[in-house]
C-alpha atoms as a PDB file:
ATOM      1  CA  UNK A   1     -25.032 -10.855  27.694  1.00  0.00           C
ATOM      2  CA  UNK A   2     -22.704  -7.711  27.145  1.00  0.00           C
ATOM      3  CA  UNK A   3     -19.653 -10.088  27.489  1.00  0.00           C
ATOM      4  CA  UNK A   4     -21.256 -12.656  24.442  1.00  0.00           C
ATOM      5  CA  UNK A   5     -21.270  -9.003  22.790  1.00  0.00           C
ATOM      6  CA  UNK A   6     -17.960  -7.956  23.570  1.00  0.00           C
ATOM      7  CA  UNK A   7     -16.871 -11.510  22.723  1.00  0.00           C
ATOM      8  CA  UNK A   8     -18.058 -11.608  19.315  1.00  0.00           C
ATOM      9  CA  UNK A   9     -16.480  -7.891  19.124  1.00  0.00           C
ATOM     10  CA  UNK A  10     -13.218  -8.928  19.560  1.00  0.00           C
ATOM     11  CA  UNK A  11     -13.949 -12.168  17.839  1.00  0.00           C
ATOM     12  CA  UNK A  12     -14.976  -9.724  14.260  1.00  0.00           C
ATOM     13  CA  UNK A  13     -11.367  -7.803  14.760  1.00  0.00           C
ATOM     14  CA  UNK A  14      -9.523 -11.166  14.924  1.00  0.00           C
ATOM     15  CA  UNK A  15     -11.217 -12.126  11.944  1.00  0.00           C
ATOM     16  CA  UNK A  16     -10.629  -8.615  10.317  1.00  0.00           C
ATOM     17  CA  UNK A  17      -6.704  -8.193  11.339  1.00  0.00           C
ATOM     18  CA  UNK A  18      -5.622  -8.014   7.931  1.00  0.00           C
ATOM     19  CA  UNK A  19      -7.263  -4.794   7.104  1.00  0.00           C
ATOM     20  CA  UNK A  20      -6.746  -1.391   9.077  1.00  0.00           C
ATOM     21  CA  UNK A  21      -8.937   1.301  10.144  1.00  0.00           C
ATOM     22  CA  UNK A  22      -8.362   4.708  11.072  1.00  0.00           C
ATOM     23  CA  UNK A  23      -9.892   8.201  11.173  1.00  0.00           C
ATOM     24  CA  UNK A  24     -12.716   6.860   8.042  1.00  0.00           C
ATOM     25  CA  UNK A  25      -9.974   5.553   6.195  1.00  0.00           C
ATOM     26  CA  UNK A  26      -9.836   1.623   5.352  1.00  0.00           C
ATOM     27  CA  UNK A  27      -6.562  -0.260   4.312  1.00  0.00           C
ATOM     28  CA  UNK A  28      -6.329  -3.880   3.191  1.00  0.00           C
ATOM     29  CA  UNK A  29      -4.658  -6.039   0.581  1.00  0.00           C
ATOM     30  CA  UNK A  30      -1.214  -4.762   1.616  1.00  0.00           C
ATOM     31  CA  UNK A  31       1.564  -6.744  -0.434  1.00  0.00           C
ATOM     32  CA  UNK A  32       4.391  -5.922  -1.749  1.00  0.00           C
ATOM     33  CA  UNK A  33       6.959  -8.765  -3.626  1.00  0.00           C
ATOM     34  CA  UNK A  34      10.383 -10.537  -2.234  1.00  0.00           C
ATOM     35  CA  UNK A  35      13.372  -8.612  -3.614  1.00  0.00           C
ATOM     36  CA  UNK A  36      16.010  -9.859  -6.271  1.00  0.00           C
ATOM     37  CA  UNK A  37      19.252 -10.409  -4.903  1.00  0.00           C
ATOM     38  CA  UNK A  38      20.887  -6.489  -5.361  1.00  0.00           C
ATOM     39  CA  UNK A  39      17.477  -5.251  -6.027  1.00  0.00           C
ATOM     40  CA  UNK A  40      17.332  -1.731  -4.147  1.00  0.00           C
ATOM     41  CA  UNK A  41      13.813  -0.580  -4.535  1.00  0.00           C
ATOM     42  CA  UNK A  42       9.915  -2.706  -4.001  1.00  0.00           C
ATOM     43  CA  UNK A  43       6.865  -1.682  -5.222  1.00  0.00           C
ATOM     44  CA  UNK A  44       3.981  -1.384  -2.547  1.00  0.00           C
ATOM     45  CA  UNK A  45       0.412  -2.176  -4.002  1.00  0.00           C
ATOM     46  CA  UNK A  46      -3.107  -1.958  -1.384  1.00  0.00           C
ATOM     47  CA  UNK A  47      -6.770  -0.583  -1.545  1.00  0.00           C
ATOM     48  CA  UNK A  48      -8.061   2.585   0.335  1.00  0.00           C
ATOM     49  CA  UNK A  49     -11.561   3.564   1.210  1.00  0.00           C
ATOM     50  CA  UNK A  50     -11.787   7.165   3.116  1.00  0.00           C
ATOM     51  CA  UNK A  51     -15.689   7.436   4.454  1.00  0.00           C
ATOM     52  CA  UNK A  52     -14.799  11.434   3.688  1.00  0.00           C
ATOM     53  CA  UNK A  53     -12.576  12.690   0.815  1.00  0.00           C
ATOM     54  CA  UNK A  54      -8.824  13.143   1.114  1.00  0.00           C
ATOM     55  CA  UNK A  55      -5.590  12.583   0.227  1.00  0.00           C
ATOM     56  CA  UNK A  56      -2.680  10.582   0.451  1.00  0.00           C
ATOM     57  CA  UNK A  57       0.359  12.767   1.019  1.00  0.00           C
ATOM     58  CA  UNK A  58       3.242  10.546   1.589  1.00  0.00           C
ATOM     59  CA  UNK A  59       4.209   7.295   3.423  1.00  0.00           C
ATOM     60  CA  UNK A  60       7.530   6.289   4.936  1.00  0.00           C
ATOM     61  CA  UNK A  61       8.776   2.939   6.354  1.00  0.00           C
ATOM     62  CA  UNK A  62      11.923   2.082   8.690  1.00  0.00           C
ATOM     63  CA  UNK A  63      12.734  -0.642   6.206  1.00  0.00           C
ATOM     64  CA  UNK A  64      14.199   1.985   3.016  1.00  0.00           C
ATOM     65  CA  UNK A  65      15.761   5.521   3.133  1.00  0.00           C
ATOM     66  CA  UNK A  66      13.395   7.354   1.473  1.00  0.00           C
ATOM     67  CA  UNK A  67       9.638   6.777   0.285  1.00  0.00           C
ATOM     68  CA  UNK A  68       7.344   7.771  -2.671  1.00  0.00           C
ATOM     69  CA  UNK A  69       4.222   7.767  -4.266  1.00  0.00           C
ATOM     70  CA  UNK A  70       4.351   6.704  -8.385  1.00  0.00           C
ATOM     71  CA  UNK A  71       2.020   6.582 -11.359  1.00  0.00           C
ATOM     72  CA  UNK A  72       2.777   4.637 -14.105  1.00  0.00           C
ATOM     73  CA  UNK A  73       1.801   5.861 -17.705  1.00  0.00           C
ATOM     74  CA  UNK A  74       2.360   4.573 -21.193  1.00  0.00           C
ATOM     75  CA  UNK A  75       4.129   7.223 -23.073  1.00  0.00           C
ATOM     76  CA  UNK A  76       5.121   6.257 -26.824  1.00  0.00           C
ATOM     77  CA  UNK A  77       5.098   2.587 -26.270  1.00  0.00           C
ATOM     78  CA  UNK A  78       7.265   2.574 -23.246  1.00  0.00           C
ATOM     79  CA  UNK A  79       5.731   2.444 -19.523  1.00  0.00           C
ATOM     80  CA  UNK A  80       7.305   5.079 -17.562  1.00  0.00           C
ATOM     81  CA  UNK A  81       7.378   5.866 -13.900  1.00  0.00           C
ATOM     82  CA  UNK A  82       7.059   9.067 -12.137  1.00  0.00           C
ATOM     83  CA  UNK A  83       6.643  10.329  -8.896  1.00  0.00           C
ATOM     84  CA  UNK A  84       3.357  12.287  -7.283  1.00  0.00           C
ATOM     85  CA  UNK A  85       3.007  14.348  -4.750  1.00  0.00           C
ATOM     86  CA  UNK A  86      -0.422  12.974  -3.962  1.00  0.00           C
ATOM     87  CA  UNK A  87      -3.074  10.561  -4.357  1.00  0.00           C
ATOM     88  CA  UNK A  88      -6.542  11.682  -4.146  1.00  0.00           C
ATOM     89  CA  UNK A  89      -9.180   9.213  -1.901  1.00  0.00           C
ATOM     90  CA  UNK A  90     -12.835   9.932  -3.149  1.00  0.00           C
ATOM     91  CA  UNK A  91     -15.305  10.069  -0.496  1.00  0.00           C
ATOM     92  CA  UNK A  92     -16.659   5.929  -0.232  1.00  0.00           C
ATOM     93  CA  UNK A  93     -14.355   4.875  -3.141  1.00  0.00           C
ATOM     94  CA  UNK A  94     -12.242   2.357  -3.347  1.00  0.00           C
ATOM     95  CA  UNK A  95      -8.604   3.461  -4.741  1.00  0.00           C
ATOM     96  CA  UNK A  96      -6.923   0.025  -5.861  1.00  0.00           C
ATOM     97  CA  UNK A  97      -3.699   1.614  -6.443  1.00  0.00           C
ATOM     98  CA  UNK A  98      -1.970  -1.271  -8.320  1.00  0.00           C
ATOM     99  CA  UNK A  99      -5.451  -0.865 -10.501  1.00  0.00           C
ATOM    100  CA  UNK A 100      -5.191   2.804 -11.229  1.00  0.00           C
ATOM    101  CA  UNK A 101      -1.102   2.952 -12.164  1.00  0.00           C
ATOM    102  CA  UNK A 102      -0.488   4.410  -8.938  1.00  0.00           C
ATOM    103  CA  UNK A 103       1.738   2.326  -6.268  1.00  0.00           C
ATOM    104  CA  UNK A 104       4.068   3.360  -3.747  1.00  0.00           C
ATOM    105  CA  UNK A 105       7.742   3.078  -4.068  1.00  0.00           C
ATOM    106  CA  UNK A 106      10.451   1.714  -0.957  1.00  0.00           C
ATOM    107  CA  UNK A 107      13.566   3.044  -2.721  1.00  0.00           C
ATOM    108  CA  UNK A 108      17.282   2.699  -0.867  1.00  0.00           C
ATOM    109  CA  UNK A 109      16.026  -0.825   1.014  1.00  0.00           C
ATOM    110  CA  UNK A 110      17.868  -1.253   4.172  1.00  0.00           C
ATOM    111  CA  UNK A 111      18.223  -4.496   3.592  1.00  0.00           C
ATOM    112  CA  UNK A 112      16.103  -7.647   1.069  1.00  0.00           C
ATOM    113  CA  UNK A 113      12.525  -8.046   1.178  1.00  0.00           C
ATOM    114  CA  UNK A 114      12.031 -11.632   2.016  1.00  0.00           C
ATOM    115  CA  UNK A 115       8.679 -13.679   1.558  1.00  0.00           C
ATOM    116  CA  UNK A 116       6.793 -14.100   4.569  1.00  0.00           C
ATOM    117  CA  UNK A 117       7.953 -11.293   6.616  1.00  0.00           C
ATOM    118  CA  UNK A 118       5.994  -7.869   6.833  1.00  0.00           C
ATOM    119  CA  UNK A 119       7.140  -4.711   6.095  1.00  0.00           C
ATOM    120  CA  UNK A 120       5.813  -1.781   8.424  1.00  0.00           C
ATOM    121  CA  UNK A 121       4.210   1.497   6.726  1.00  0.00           C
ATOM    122  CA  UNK A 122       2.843   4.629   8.274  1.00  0.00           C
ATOM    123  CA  UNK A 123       0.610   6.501   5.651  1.00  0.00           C
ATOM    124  CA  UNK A 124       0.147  10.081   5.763  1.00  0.00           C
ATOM    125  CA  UNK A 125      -3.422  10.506   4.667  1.00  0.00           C
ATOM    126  CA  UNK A 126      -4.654  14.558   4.829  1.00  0.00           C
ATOM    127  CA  UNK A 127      -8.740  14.612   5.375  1.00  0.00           C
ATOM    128  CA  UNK A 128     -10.832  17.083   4.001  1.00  0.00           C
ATOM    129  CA  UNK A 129     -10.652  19.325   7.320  1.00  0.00           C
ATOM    130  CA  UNK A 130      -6.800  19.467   6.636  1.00  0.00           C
ATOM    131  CA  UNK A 131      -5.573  17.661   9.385  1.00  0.00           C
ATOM    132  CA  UNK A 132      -3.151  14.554   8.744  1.00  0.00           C
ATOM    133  CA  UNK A 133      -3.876  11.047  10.120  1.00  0.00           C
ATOM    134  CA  UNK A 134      -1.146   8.583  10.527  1.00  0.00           C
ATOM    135  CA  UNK A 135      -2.386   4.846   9.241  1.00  0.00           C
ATOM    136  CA  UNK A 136       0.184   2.155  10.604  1.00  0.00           C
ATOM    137  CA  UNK A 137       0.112  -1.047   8.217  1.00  0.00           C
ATOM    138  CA  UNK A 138       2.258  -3.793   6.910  1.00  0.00           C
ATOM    139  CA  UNK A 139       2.692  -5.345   3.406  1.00  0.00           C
ATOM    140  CA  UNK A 140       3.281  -8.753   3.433  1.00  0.00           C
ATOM    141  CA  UNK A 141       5.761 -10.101   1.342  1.00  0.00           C
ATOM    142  CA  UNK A 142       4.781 -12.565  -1.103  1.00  0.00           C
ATOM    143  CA  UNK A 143       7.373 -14.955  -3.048  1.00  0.00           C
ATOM    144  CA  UNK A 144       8.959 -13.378  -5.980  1.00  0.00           C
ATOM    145  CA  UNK A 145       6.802 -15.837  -8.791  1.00  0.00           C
ATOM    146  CA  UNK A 146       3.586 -15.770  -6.387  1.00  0.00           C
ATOM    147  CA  UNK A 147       3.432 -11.975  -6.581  1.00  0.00           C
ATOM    148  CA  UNK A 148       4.852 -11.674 -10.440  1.00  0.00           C
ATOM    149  CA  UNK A 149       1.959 -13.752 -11.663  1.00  0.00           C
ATOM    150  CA  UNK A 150      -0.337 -11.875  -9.310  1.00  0.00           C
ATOM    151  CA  UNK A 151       0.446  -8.771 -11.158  1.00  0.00           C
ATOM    152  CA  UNK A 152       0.334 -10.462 -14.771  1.00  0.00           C
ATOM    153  CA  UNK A 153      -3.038 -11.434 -14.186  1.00  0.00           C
ATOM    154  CA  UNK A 154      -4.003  -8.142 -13.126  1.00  0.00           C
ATOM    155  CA  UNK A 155      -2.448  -7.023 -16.622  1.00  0.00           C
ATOM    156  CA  UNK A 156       0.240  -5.070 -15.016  1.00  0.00           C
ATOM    157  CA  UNK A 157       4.053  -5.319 -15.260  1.00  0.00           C
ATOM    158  CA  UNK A 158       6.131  -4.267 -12.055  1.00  0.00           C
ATOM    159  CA  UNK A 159       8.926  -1.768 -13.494  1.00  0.00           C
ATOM    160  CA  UNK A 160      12.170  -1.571 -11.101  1.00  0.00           C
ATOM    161  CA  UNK A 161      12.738   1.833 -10.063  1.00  0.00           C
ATOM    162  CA  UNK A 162      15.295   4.330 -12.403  1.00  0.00           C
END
């Protein structure tokens, strides 16, 4: 009987491999969009649940040379993008950061983001008792007109990085 249970354990994080848990904090929907050719920078979009309020403080990936966090804002007719230091997680609510204008940036790409493959992240999340969890995930990348109309039916534009 504990082996059926066990079973259908490992069977439910098969089944659940595309999202990530660690510390109270849920990832999933990780995607981010194959590069132009010369395209230097990818936007990062994904959904995080914290059980407990925190933050997200930063991010990094082996895949660019540096890594930040961006809001987007429209500013006298023109969308402009800007860098934050931090994200905050509400305690049980969902922050669907491609939703809210926020998204993270892979700036100085070591080399093109091609559909198919994943690209690994480590976020930096700080919890409300100050300590900072690590949260390993990859974004998939989808195919350049897959993840374009993706975005337009969401009702946001993907701006390349200045």
């Amino acid at each position: 009987m504990i082996s059926l249970y066990r079973m259908g354990g490992l069977l439910a994080a098969l089944l659940l491999g595309a999202n990530v848990y660690a510390a109270d904090v849920a990832v999933e929907g990780v995607w981010s969009r194959a590069t132009a050719p010369g395209q230097d920078a990818a936007m990062v979009d994904m959904s995080i649940t914290s059980k407990q309020a925190a933050t997200l403080v930063g991010f990094s990936s082996p895949a660019c040379k540096a890594a930040e966090l961006h809001s987007m804002v429209h500013e006298g007719g023109v969308m402009k993008m800007r860098e934050v230091k931090e994200i905050a997680l509400p305690a049980g609510q969902r922050v669907s950061l491609g939703e809210s204008g926020l998204h993270l940036m892979l700036i100085g790409l070591k080399a093109p983001l091609k559909a198919g493959e994943d690209v690994p992240l480590t976020l930096n999340v700080r919890m409300a008792d100050k300590r900072i969890v690590k949260v390993e995930v990859k974004a998939a990348v989808k195919p350049l007109t897959e993840a374009r109309a993706a975005t337009q039916d969401a009702g946001h534009m993907h701006h390349s990085h200045h």
